[in-house]
C-alpha atoms as a PDB file:
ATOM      1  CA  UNK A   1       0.000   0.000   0.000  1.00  0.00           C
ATOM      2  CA  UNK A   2       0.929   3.656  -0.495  1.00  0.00           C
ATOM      3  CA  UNK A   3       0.566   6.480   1.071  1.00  0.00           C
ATOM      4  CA  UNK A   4       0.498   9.854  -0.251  1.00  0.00           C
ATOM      5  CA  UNK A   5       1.209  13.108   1.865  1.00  0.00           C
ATOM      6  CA  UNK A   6       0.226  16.155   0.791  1.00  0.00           C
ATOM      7  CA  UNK A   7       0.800  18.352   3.465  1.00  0.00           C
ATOM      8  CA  UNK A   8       3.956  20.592   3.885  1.00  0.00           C
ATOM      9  CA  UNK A   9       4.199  20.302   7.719  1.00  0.00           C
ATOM     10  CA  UNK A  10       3.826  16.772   8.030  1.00  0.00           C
ATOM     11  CA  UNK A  11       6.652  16.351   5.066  1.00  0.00           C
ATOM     12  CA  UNK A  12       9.121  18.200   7.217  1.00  0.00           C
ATOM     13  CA  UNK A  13       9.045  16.534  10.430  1.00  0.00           C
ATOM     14  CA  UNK A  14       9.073  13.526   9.170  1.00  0.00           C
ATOM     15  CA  UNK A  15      12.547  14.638   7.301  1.00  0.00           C
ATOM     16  CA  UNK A  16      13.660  16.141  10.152  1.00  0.00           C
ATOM     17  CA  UNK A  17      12.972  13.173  11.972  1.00  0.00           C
ATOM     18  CA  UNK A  18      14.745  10.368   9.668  1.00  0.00           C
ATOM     19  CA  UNK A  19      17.625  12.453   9.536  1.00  0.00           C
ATOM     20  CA  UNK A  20      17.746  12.814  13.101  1.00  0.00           C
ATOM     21  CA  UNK A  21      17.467   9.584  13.977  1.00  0.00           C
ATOM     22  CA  UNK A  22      18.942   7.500  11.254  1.00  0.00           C
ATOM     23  CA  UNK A  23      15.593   5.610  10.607  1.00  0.00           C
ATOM     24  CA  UNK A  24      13.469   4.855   7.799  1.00  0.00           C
ATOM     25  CA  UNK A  25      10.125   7.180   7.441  1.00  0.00           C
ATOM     26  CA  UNK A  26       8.092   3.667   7.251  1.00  0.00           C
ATOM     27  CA  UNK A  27       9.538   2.146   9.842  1.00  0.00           C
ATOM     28  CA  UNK A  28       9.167   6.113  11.906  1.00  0.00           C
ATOM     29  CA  UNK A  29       5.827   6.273  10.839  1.00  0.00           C
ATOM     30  CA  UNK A  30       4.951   2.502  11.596  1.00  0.00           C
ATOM     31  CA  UNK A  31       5.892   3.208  15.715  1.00  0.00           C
ATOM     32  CA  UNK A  32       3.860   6.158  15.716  1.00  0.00           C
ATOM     33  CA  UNK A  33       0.711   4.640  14.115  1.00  0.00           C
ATOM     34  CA  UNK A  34       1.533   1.848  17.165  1.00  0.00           C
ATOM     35  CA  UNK A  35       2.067   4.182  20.002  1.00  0.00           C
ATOM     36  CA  UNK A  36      -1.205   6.539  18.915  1.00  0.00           C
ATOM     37  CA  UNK A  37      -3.251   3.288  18.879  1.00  0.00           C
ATOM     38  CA  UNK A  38      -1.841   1.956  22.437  1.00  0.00           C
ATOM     39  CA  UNK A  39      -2.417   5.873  23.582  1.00  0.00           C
ATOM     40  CA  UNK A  40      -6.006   5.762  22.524  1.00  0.00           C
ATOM     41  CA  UNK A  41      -6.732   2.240  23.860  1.00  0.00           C
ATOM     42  CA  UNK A  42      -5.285   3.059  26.885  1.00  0.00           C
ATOM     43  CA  UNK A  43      -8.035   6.066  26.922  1.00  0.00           C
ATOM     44  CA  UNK A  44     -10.691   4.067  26.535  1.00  0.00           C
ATOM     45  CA  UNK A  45      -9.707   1.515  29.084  1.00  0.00           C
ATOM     46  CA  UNK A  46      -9.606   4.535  31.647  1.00  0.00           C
ATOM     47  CA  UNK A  47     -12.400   5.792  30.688  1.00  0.00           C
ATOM     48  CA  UNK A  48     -14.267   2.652  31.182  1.00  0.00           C
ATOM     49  CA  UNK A  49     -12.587   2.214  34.672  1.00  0.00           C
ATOM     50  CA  UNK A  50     -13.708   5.389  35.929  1.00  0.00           C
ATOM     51  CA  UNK A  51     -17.171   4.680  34.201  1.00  0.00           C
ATOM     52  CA  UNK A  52     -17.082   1.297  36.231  1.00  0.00           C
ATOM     53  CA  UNK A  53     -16.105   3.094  39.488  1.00  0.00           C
ATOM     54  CA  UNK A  54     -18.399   5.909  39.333  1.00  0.00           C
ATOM     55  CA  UNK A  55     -21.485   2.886  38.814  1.00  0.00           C
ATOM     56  CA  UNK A  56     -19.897   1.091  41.809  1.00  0.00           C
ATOM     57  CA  UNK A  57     -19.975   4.235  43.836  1.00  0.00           C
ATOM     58  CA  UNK A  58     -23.708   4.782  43.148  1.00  0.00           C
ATOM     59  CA  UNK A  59     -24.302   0.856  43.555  1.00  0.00           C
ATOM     60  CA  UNK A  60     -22.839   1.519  47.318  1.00  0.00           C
ATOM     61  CA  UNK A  61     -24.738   4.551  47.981  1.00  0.00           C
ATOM     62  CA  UNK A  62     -28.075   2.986  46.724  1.00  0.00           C
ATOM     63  CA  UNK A  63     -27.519  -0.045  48.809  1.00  0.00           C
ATOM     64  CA  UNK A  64     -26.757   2.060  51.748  1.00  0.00           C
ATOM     65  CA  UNK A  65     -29.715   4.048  51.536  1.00  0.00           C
ATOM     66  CA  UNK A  66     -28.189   7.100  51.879  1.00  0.00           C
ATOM     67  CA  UNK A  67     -28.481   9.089  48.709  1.00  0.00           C
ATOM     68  CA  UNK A  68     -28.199  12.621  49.733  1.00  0.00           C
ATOM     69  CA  UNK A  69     -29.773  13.823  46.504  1.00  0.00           C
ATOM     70  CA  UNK A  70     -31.834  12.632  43.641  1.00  0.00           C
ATOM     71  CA  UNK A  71     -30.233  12.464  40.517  1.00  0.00           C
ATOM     72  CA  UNK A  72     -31.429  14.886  38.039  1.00  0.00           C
ATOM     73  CA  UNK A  73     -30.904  13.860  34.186  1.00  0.00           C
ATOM     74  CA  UNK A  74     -30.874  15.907  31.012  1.00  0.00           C
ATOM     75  CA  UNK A  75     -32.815  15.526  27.810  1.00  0.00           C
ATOM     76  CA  UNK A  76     -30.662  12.988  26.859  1.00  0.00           C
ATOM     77  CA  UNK A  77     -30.760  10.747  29.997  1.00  0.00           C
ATOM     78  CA  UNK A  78     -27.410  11.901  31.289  1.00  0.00           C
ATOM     79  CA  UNK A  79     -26.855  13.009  34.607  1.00  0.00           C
ATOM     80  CA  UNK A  80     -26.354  16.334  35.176  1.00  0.00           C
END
């Protein structure tokens, strides 16, 4: 496959960046592509940790019985 790049910027950090470092622009581009990907998986796993933890938290306070407030939601069934 090829890949075309038409954008001036792009072009010349990746030039500065083989020269720099001696390395081929597929093989540069190739450990980005990797490292964006594990960066946004890694995202998403957070995000559903915290997503876990905050239902967790409200499974706790419901089973305590000692919700403090009632939940309000907003037209899109989100709390708010």
């Amino acid at each position: 496959m090829s890949i075309t790049i038409d954008n001036a910027e792009v072009e010349a950090l990746l030039a500065d960046l083989t020269a720099t470092t001696h390395r081929a622009a597929p093989d540069l581009l190739l450990e980005l592509l990797r490292r964006e990907r594990e960066r946004v998986e890694d995202e998403a796993e957070r995000r559903i940790a915290e997503g876990l933890a905050a239902d967790e938290a409200m499974r706790r306070r419901l089973s305590a019985g000692s919700i403090d407030e009632i939940p309000a939601y907003d037209e899109n069934g989100l709390p708010v």
